[in-house]
N, C-alpha and C. Protein backbone atom coordinates (compact mmCIF):
# COMPACT_ATOMS: atom_id res chain seq x y z
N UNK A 1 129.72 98.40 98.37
CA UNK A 1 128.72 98.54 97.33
C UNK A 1 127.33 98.38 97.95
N UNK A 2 126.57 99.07 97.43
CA UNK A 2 125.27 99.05 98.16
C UNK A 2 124.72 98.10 97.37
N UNK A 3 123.62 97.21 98.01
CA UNK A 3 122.80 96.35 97.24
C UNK A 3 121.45 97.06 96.66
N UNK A 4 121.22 96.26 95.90
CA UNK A 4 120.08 96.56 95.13
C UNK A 4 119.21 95.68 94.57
N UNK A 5 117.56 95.52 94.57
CA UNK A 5 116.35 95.04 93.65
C UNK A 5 116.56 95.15 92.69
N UNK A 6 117.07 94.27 91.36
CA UNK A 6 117.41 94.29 89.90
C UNK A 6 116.32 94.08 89.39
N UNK A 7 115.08 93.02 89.91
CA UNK A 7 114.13 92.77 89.25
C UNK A 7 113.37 91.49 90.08
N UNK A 8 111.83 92.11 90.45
CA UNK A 8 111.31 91.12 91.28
C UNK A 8 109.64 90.44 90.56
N UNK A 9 109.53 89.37 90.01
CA UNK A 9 108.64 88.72 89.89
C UNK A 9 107.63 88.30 91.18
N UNK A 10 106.09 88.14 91.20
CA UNK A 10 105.86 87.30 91.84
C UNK A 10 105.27 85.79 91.32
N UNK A 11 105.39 84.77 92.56
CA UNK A 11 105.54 83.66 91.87
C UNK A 11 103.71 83.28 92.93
N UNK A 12 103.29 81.67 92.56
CA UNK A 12 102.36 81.43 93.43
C UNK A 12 102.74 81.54 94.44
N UNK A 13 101.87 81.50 95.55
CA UNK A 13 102.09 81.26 97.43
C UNK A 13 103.00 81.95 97.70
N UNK A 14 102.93 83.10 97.27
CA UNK A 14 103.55 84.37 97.84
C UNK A 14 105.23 84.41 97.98
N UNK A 15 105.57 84.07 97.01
CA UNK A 15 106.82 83.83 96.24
C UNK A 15 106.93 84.95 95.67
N UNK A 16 108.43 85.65 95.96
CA UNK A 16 108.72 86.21 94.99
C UNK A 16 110.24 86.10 94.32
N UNK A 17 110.22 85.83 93.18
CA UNK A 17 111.76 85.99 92.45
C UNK A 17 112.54 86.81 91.93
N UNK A 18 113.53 87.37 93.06
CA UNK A 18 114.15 88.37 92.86
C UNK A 18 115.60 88.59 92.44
N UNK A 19 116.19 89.07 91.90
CA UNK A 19 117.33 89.17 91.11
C UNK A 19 118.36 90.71 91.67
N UNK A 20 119.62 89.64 92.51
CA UNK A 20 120.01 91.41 93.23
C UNK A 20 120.94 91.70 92.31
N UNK A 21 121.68 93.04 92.86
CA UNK A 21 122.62 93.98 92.16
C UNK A 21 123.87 93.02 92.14
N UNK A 22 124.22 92.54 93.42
CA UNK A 22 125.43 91.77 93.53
C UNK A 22 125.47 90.35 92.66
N UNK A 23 124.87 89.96 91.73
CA UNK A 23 123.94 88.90 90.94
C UNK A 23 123.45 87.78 91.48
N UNK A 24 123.49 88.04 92.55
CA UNK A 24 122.28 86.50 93.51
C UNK A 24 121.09 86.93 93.29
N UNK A 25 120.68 85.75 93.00
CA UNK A 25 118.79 85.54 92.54
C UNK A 25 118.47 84.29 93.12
N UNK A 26 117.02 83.97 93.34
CA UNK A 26 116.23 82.95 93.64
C UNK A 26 114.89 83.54 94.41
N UNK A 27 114.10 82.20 94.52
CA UNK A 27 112.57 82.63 94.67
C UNK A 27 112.71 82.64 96.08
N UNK A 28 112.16 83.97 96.96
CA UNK A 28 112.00 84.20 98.47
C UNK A 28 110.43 83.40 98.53
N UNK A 29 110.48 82.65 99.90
CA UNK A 29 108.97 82.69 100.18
C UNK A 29 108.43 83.72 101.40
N UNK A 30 107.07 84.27 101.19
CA UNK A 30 106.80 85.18 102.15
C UNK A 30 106.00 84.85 102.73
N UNK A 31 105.29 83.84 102.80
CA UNK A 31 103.74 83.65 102.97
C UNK A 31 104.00 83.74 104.95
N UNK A 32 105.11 83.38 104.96
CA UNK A 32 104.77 83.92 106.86
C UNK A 32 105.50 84.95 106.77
N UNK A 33 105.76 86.08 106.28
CA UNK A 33 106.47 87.65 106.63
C UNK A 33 105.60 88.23 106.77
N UNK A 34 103.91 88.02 106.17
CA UNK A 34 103.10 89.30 106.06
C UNK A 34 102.60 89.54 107.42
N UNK A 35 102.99 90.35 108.52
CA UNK A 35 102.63 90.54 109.96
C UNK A 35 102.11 91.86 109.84
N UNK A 36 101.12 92.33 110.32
CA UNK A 36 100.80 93.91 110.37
C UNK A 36 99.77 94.47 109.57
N UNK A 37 98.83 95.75 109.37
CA UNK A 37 98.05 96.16 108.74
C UNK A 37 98.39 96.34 107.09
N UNK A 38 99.92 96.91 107.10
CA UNK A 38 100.41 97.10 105.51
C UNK A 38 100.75 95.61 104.88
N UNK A 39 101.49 94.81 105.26
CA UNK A 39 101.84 93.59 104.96
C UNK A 39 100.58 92.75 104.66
N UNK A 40 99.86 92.74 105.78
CA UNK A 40 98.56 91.81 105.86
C UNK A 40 97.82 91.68 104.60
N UNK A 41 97.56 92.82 104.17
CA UNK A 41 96.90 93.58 102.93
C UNK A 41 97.52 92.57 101.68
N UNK A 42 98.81 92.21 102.17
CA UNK A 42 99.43 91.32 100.47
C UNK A 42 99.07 90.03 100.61
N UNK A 43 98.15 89.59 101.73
CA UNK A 43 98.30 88.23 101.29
C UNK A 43 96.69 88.04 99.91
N UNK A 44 96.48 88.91 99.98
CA UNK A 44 95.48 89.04 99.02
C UNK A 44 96.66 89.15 97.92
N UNK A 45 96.06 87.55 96.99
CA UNK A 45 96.95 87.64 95.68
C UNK A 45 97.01 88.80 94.65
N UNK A 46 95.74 89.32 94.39
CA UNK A 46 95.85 90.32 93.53
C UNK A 46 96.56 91.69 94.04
N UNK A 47 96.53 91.82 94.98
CA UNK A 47 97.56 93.18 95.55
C UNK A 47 99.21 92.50 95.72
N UNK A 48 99.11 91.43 95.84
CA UNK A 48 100.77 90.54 96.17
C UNK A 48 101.26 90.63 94.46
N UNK A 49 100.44 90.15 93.36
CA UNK A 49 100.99 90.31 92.59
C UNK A 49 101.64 91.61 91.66
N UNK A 50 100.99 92.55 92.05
CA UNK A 50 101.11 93.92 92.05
C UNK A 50 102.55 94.80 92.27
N UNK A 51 103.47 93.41 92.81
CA UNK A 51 104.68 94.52 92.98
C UNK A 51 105.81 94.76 92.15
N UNK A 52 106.25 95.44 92.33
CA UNK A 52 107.50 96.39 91.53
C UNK A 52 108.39 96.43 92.08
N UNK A 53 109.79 96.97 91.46
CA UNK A 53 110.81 97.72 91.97
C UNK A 53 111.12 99.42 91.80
N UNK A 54 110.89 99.72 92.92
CA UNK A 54 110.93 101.16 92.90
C UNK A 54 112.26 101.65 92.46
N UNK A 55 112.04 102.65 91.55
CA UNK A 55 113.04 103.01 90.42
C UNK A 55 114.31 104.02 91.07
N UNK A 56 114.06 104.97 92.46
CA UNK A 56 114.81 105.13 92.84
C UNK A 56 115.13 104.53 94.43
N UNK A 57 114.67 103.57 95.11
CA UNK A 57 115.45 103.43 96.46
C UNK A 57 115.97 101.93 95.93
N UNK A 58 115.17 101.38 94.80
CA UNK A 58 115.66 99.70 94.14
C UNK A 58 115.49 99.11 95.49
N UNK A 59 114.17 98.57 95.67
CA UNK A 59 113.44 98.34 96.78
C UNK A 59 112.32 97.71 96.28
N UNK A 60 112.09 96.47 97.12
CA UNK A 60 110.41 96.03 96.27
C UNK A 60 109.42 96.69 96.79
N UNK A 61 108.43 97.21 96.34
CA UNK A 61 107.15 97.99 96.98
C UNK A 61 106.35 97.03 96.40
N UNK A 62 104.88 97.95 97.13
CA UNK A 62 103.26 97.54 96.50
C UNK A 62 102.85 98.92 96.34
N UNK A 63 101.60 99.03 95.71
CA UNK A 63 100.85 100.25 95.92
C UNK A 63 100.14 100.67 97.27
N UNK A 64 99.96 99.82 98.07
CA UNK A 64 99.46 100.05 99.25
C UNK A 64 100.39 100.58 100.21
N UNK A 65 101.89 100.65 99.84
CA UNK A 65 102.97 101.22 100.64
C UNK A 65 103.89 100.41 101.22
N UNK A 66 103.63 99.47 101.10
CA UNK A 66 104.05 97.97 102.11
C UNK A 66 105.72 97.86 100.79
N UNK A 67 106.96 97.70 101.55
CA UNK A 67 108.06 97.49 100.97
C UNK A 67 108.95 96.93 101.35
N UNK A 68 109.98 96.02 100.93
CA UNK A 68 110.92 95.29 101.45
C UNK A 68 112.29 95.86 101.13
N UNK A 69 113.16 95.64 101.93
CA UNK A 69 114.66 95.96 101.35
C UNK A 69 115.58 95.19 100.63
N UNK A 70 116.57 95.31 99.85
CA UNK A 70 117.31 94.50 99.11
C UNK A 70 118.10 93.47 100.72
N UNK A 71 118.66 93.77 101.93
CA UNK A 71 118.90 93.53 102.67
C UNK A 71 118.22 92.85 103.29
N UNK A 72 117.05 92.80 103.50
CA UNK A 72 115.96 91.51 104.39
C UNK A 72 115.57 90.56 103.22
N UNK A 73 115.70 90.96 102.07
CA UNK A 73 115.68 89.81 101.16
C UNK A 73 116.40 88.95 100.65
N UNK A 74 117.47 89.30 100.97
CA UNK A 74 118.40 88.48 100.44
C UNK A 74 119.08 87.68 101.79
N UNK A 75 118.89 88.35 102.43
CA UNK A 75 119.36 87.70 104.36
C UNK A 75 117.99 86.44 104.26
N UNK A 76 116.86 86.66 104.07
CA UNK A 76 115.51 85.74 103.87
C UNK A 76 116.07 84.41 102.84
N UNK A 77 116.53 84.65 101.48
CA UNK A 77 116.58 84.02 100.81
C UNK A 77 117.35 83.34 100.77
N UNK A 78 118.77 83.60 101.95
CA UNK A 78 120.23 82.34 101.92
C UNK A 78 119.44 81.95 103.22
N UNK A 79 118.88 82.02 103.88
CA UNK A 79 118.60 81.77 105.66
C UNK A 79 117.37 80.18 104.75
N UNK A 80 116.57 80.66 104.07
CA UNK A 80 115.71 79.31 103.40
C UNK A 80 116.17 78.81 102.35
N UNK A 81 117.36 79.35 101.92
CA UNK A 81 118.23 78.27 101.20
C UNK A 81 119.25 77.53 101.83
N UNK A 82 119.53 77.79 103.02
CA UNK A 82 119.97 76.56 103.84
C UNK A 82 119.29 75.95 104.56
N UNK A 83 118.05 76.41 104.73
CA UNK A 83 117.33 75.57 105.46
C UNK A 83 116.41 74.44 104.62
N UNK A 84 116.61 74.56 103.40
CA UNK A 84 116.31 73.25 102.02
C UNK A 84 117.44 72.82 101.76
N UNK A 85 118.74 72.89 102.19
CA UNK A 85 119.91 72.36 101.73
C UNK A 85 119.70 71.56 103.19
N UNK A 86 120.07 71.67 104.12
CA UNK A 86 119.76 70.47 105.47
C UNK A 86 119.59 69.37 105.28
């Protein structure tokens, strides 16, 4: 089964709470992922809060182009949920 972005909130400090296809949810933190010219661009809150799930790849985007996969997010989100379970 392929995974999928069900639905992504953002939260403060560059949090976002995302809800996958397979039904695991919880809040990712990003505030150290943004590396690069497209990424960089989100740590500005008002463009960070700005994102969506794109309706056909079910993928989080921004308008500036900058996008994550259901796969690096959810690999992100058990990798710092064991690392608060420790």
């Amino acid at each position: 089964m392929i995974l999928h972005i069900t639905e992504a909130t953002a939260l403060p400090g560059h949090r976002l709470h995302v809800r996958f296809s397979n039904g695991q949810e919880g809040d990712v933190d990003l505030s150290q992922e943004f590396t690069g010219p497209v990424f960089s661009a989100l740590l500005d809150d008002d463009q960070f809060n700005r994102v969506e799930v794109h309706t056909l790849f079910h993928t989080v985007t921004w308008s500036n182009g900058a996008d994550l996969a259901p796969e690096y997010l959810l690999d992100l989100l058990q990798h710092q949920q064991q690392g608060h379970a420790a």
